[in-house]
Protein backbone atom coordinates (compact mmCIF):
# COMPACT_ATOMS: atom_id res chain seq x y z
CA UNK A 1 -35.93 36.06 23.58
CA UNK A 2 -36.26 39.89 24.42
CA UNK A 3 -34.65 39.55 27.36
CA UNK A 4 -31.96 37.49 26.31
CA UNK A 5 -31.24 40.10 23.97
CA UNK A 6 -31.53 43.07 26.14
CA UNK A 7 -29.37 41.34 28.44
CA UNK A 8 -26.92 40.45 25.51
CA UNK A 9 -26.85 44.51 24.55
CA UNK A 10 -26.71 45.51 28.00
CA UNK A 11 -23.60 43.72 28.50
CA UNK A 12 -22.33 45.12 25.60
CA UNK A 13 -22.62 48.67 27.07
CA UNK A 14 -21.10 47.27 30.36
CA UNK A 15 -17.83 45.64 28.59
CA UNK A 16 -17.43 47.73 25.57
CA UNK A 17 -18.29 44.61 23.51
CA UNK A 18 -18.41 45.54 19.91
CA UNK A 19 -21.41 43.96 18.08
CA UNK A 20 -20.53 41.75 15.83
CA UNK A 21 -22.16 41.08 11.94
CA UNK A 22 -23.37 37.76 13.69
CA UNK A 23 -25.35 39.19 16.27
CA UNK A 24 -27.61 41.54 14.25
CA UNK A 25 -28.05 38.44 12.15
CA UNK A 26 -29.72 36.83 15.03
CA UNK A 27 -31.00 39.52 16.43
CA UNK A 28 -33.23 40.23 12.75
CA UNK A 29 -33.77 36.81 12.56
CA UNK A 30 -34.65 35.22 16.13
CA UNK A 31 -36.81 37.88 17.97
CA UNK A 32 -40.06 35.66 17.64
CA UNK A 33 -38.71 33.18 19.93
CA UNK A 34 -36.62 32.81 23.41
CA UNK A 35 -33.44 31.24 23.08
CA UNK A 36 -34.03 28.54 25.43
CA UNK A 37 -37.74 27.19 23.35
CA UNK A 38 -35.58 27.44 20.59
CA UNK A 39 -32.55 25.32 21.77
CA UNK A 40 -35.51 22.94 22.71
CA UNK A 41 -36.79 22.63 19.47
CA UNK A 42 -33.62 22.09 17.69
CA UNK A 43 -32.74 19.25 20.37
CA UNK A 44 -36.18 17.63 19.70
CA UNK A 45 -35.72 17.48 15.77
CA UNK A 46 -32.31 16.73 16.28
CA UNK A 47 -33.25 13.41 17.82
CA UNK A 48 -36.09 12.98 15.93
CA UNK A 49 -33.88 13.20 12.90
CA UNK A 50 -31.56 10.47 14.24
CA UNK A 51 -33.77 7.85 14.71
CA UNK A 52 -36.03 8.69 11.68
CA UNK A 53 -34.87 5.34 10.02
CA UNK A 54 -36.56 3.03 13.19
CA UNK A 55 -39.77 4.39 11.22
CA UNK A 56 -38.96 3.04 8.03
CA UNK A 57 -40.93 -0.59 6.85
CA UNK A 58 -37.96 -1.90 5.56
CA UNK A 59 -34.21 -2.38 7.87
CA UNK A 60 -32.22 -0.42 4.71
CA UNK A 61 -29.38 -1.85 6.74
CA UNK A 62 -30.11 -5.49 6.31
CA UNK A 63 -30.06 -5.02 2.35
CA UNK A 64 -26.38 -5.93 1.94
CA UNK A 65 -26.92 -2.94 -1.13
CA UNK A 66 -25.22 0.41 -1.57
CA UNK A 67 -27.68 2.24 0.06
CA UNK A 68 -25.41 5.71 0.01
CA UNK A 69 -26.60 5.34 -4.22
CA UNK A 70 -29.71 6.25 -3.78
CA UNK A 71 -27.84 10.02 -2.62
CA UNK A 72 -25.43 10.30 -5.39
CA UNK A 73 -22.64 12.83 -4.77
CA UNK A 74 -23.97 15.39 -6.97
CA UNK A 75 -26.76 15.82 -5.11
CA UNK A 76 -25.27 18.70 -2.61
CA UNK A 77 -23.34 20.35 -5.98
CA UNK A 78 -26.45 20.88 -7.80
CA UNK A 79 -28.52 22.00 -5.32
CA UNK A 80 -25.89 24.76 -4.30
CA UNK A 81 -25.51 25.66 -8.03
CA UNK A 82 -28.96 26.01 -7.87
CA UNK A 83 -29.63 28.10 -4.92
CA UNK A 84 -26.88 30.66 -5.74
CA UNK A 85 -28.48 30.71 -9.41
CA UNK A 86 -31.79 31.94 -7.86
CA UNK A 87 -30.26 34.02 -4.90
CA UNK A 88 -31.56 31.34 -2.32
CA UNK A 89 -29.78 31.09 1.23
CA UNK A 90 -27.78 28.78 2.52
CA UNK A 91 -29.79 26.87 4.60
CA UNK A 92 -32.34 25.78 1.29
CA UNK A 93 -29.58 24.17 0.09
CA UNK A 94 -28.93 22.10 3.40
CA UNK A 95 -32.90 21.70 3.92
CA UNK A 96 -32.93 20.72 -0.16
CA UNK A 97 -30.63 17.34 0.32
CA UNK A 98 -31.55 16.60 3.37
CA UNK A 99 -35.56 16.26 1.74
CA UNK A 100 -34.05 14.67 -0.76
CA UNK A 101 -31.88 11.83 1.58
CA UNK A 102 -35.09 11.17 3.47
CA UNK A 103 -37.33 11.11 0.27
CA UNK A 104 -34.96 8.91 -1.68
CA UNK A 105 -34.55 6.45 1.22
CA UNK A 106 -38.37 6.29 2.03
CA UNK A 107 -39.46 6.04 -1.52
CA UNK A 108 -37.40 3.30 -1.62
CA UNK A 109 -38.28 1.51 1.81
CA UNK A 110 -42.04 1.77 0.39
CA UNK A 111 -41.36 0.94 -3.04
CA UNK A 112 -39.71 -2.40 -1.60
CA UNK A 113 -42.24 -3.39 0.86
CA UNK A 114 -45.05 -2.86 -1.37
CA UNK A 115 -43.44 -5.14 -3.80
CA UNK A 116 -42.10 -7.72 -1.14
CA UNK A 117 -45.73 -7.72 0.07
CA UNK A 118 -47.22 -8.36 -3.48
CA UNK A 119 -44.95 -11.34 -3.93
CA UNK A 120 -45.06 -12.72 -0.60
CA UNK A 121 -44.18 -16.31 -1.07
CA UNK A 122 -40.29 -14.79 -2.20
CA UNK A 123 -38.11 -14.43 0.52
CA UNK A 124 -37.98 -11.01 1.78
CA UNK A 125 -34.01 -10.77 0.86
CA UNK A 126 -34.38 -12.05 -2.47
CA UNK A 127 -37.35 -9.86 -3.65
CA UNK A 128 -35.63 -6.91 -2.47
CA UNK A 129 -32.45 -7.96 -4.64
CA UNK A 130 -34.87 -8.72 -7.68
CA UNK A 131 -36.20 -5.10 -7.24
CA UNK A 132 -33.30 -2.62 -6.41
CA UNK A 133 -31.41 -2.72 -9.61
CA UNK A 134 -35.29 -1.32 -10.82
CA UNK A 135 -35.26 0.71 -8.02
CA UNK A 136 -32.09 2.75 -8.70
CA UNK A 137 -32.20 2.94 -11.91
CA UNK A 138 -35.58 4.63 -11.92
CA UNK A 139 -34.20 6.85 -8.77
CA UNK A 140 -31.16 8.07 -11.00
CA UNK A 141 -33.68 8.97 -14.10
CA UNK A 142 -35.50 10.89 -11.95
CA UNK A 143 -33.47 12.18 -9.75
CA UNK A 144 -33.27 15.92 -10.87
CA UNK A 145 -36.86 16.02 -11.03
CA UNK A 146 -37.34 14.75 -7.64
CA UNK A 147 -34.25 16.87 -5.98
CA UNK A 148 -36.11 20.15 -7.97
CA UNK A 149 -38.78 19.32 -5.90
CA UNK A 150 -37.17 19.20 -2.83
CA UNK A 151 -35.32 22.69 -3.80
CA UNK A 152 -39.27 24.14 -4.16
CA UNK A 153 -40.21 22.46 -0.79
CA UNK A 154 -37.22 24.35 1.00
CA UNK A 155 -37.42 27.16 -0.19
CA UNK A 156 -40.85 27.56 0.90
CA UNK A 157 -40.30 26.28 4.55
CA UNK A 158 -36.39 28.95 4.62
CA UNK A 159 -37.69 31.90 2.47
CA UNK A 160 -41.40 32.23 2.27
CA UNK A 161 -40.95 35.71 0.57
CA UNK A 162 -39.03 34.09 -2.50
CA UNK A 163 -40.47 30.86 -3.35
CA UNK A 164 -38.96 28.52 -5.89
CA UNK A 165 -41.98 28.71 -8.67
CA UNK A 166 -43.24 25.83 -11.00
CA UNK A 167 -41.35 28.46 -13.83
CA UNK A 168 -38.00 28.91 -12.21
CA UNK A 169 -38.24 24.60 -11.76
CA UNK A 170 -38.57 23.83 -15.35
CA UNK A 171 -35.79 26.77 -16.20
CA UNK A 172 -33.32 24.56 -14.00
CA UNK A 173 -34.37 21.15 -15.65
CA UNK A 174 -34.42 22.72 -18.62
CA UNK A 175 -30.66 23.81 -18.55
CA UNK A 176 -29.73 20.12 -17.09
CA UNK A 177 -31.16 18.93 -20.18
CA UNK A 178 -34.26 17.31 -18.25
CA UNK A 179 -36.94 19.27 -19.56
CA UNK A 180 -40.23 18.39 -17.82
CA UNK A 181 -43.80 19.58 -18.24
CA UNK A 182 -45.44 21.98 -15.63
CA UNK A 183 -48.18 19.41 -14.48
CA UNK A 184 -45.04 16.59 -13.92
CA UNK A 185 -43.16 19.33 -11.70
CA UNK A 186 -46.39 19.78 -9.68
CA UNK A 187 -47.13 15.79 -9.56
CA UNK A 188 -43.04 14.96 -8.62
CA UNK A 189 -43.26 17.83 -5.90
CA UNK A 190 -46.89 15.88 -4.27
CA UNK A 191 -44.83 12.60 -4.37
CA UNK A 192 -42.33 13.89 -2.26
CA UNK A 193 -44.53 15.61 0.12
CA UNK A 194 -46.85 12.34 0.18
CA UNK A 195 -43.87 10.36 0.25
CA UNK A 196 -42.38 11.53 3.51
CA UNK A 197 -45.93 12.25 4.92
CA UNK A 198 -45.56 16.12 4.83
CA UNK A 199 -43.35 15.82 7.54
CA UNK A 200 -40.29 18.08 6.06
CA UNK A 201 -39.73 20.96 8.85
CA UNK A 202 -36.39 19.80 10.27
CA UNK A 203 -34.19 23.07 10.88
CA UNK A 204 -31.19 23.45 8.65
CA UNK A 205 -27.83 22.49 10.07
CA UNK A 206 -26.71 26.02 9.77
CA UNK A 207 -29.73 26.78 12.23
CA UNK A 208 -27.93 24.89 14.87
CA UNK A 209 -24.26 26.48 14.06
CA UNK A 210 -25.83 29.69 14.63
CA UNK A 211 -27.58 29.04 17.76
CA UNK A 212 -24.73 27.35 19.34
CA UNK A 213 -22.21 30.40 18.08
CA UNK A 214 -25.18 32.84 19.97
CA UNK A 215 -24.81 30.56 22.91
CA UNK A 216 -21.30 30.47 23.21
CA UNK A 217 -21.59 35.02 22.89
CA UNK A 218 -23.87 35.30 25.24
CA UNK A 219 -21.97 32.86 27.71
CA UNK A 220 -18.64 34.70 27.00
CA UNK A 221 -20.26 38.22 28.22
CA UNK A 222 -21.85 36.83 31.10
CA UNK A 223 -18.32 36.27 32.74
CA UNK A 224 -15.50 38.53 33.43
CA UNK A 225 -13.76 39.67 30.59
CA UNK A 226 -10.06 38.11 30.03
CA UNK A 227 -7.41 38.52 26.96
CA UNK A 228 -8.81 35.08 25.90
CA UNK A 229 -13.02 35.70 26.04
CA UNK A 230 -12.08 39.28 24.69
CA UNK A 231 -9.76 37.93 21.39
CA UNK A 232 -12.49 35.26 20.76
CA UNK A 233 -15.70 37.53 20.90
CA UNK A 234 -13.73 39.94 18.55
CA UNK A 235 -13.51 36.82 16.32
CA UNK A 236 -16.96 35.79 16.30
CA UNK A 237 -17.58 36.74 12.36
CA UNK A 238 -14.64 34.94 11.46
CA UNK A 239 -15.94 31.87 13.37
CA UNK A 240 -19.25 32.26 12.04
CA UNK A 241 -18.08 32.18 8.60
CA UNK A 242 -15.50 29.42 8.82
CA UNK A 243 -17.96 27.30 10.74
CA UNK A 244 -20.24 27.48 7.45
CA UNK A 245 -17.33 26.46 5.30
CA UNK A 246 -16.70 23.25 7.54
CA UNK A 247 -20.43 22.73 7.13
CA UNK A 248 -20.28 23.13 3.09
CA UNK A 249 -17.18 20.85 2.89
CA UNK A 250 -19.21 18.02 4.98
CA UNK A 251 -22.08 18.42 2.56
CA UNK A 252 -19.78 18.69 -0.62
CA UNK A 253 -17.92 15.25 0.25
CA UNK A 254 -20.41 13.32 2.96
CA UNK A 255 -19.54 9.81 2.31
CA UNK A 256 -15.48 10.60 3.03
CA UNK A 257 -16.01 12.72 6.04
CA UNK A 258 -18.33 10.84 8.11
CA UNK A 259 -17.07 7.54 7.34
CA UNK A 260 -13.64 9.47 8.88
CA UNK A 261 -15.84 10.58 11.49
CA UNK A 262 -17.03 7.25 12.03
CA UNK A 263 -14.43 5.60 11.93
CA UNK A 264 -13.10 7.87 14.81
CA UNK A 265 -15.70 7.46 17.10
CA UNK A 266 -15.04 5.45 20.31
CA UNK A 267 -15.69 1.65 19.64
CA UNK A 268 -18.76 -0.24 20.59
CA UNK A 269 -19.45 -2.21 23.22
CA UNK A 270 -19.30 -6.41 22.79
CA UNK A 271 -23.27 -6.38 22.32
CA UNK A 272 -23.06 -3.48 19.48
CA UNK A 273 -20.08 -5.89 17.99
CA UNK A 274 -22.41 -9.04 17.60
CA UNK A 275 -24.24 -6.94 15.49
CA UNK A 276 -23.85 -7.55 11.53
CA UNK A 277 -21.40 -5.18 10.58
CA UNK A 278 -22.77 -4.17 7.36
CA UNK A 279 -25.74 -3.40 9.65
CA UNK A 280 -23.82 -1.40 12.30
CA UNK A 281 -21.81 0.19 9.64
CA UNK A 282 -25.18 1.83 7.92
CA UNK A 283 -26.71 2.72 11.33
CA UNK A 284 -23.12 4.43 12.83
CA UNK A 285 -23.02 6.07 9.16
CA UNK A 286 -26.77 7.72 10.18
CA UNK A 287 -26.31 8.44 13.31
CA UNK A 288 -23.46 10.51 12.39
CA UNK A 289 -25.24 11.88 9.18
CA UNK A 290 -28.08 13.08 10.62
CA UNK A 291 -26.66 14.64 14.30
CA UNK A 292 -27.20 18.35 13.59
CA UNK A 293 -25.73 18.97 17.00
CA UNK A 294 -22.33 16.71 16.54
CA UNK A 295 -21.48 18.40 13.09
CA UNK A 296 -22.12 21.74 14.15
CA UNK A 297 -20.40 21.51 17.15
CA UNK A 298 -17.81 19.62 15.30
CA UNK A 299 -17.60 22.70 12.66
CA UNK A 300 -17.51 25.66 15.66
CA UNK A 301 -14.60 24.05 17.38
CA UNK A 302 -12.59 23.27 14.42
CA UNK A 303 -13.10 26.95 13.22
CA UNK A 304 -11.74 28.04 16.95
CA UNK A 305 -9.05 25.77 16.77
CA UNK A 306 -7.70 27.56 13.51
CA UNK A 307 -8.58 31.15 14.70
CA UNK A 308 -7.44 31.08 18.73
CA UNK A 309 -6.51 27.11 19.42
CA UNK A 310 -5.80 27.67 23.27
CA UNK A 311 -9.45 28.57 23.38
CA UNK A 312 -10.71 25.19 21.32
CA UNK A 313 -10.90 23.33 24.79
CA UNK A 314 -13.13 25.58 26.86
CA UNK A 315 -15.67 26.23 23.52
CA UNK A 316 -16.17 22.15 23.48
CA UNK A 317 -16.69 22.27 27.31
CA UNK A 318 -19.03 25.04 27.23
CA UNK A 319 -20.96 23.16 24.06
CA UNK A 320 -21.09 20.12 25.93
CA UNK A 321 -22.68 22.04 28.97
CA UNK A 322 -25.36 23.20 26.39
CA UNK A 323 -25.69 21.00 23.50
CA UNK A 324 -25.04 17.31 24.94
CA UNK A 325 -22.65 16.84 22.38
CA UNK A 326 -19.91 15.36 24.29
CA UNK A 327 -15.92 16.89 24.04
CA UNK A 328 -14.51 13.51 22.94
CA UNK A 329 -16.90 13.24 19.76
CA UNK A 330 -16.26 16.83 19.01
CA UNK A 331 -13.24 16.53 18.69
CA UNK A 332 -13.14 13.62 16.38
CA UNK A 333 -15.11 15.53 14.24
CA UNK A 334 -13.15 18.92 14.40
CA UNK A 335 -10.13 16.94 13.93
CA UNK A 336 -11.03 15.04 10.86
CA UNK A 337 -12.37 18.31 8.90
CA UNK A 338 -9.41 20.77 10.23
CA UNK A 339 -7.48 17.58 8.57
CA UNK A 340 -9.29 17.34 5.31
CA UNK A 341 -9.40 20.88 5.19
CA UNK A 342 -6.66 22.13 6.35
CA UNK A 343 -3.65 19.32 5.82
CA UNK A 344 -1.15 21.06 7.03
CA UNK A 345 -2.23 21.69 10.16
């Protein structure tokens, strides 16, 4: 990473860069790894993260049940509310829901097979039915508990010097009217780590937005200047910060925007269509949901697009190049938030 980032300052002695607010973000923030181990490892939980459900005991798909209940809309509201209440970054709030998605899902999963294995001799189907009225119910009484929880776990994995305490957890239930005990807090926060099997260090999504951003800098001063590299490097910031707004709104209202994103996709293939479509429905919905690298792509070329759109083209192209995340996909998804955002347009 040092020399990446010599190189990145050198050439900003060479062109008369400025530096922008972005940079010494990553350059406080990144100098413990080189950029290319660090792409890596975003790539690897990236795809890890997609095909977390194969792991699951139970198909959630073949449920023919609401499975998008189990993360009501609220969720991404009150964790934000949260976060800025105790001066928490961004990313604990993205790292906070997504816990709680994978908790929720696989507490469910296990709750259901558990039960479905107690009382074999019911179909598998019909038990499941029987149980996930219980299910939710007990998931929606509990769900501030258990997404407090996740908020504690994040915090701890995003900003180790400012932990979410056991005292600042029972000040937020407390003002959501859910007081809880100390020893329940502690007890909820062990069910979620048991739950998912301690396995809870996937990077934020606004890790990958501002690798990507850093990767599309340091490829812009690698080449000759022009009136178009020059006008986009002097908007980086802006980028940055728009990017993270496109992020927010895909958090704020997840079910709309990637069913839109979804829906945009290019069709599947006659062997993808034989497949149920309530099935194919839930698995396009995750595959979407959890593809860091699609929605942050997605969110950096929708923010060029509003800042310097002759330049939207060549930042997909170059993304594509690095990420994997091809032009045609990310431009479904800048399309549908510039749209939702940005209606006019």
């Amino acid at each position: 990473m040092e020399k990446t980032l010599i190189s990145l300052k050198q050439s900003n002695v060479e062109e008369k860069h400025p530096v922008s607010n972005f940079e010494a973000h990553w350059d406080s923030c990144f100098l413990d790894a080189s950029f290319e181990e660090w792409l890596k490892y975003l790539q690897w939980y990236n795809d890890k993260a997609r095909s977390w459900h194969e792991t699951l005991p139970i198909d959630l798909g073949s449920l023919w049940q609401p499975v998008d209940l189990l993360t009501p809309p609220f969720v991404f509201d009150v964790a934000f509310k949260w976060c800025q209440q105790l001066k928490q970054p961004m990313g604990v709030s993205y790292r906070t829901v997504e816990i709680y998605e994978r908790f929720a899902r696989s507490y469910c999963c296990q709750s259901l097979h558990l039960k479905t294995t107690v009382i074999g001799s019911i179909n598998l189907k019909t038990s499941c039915k029987m149980r996930w009225q219980e299910f939710c119910m007990e998931m929606r009484h509990q769900s501030l508990l258990h997404l407090v929880s996740c908020l504690q776990i994040a915090s701890k994995l995003e900003n180790g010097y400012k932990l979410v305490t056991v005292a600042d957890a029972a000040m937020l239930l407390r003002q959501s009217q859910r007081p809880c005990d100390r020893s329940t807090i502690v007890n909820s926060e062990i069910l979620v780590l048991v739950t998912l099997k301690y396995d809870v260090s996937y990077p934020p999504i606004s890790d990958y937005v501002d690798t990507f951003i850093c990767q599309l800098i340091l490829v812009l001063k690698r080449k000759p200047v022009t009136t178009k590299s020059a006008q986009l490097l002097a908007a980086v910031d802006e980028i940055h910060e728009i990017s993270l707004e496109f992020i927010r709104a895909i958090y704020f209202d997840q079910q709309l925007i990637v069913r839109k994103i979804v829906a945009g996709l290019p069709t599947e293939t006659q062997k993808e269509r034989a497949i149920c479509s309530h099935r194919r429905n839930f698995r396009d919905f995750n595959q979407v949901q959890f593809d860091k690298v699609l929605l942050a792509a997605g969110a950096i070329s929708a923010a060029t697009f509003l800042i310097q759109e002759n330049a939207a083209a060549n930042v997909m192209k170059e993304l594509y190049t690095r990420t994997g995340a091809h032009p045609a996909d990310v431009a479904v998804v800048s399309s549908v938030l510039v749209t939702h955002l940005v209606p006019e347009t």
